[in-house]
Protein backbone atom coordinates (compact mmCIF):
# COMPACT_ATOMS: atom_id res chain seq x y z
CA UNK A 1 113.06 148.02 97.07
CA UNK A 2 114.94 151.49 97.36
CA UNK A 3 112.63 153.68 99.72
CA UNK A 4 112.61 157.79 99.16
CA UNK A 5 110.62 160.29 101.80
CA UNK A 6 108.64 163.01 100.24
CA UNK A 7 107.75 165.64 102.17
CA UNK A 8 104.16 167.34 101.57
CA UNK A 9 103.31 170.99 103.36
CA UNK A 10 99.82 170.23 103.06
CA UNK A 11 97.48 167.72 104.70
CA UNK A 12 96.78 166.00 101.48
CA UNK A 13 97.80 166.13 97.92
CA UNK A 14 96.56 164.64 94.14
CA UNK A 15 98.70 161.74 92.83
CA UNK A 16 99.43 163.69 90.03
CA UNK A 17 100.48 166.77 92.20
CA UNK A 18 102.31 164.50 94.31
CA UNK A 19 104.58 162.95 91.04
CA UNK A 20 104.92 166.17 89.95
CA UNK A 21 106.60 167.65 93.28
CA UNK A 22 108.41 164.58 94.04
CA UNK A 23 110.50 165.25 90.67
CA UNK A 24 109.15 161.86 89.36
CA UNK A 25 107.43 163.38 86.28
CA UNK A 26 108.60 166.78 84.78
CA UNK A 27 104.75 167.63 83.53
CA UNK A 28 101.39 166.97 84.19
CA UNK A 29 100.77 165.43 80.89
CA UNK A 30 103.59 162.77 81.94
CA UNK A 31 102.38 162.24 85.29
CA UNK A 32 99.07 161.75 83.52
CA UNK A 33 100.24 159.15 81.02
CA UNK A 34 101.97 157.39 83.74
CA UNK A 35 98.68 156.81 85.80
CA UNK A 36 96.65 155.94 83.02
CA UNK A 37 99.00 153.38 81.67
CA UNK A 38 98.71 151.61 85.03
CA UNK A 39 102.75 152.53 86.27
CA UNK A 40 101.83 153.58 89.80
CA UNK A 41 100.82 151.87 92.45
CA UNK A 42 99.34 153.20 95.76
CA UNK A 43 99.57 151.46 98.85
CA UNK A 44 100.71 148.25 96.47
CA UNK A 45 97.50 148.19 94.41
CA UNK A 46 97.56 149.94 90.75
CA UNK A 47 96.00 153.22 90.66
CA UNK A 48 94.55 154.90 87.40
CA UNK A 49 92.92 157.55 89.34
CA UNK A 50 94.98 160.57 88.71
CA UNK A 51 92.68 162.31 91.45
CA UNK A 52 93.52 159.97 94.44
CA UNK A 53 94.00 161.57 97.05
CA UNK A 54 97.53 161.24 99.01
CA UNK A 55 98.04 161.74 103.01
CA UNK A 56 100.83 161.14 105.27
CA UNK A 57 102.05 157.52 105.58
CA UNK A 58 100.89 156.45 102.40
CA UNK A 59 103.04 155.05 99.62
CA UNK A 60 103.70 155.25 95.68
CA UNK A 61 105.80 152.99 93.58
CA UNK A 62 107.10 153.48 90.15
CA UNK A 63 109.43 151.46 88.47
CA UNK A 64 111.05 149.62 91.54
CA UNK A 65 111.28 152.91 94.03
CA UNK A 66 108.83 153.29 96.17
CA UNK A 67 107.96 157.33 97.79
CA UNK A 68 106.82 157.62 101.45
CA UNK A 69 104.47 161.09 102.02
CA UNK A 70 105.15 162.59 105.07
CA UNK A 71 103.93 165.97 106.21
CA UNK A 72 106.60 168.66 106.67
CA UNK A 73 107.30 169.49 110.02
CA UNK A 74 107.32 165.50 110.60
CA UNK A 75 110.48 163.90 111.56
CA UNK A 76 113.29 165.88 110.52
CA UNK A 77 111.68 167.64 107.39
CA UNK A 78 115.14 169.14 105.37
């Protein structure tokens, strides 16, 4: 499964926020619909919860890529 870093520049951040700045959804109505209809997964279990909250090592799939959060100033943030 292809594996993608997304940096965050705060501790924690909404699933929908999080599809939102990753470039994964171009609204927050389709980031939305995307939860609801059970396409993400958190951490490998389906989330509906377009509330959960996201920190720093953990992981979101959708449609066979999967997005790593990391805090900014983390590795080599670019």
């Amino acid at each position: 499964m292809e594996k993608e870093k997304i940096y965050i520049k705060t501790p924690t951040i909404r699933l929908d926020q999080f599809l939102k700045w990753a470039g994964i959804a171009p609204t927050g109505g389709q980031a939305k619909k995307m939860i609801l209809e059970g396409r993400v997964r958190v951490n490998g279990e389906v989330e509906r919860r377009r509330s959960r909250v996201l920190k720093p090592g953990d992981e979101v799939e959708l449609e066979g890529v999967c997005y790593q959060v990391e805090m900014a100033g983390s590795e080599k943030f670019p």
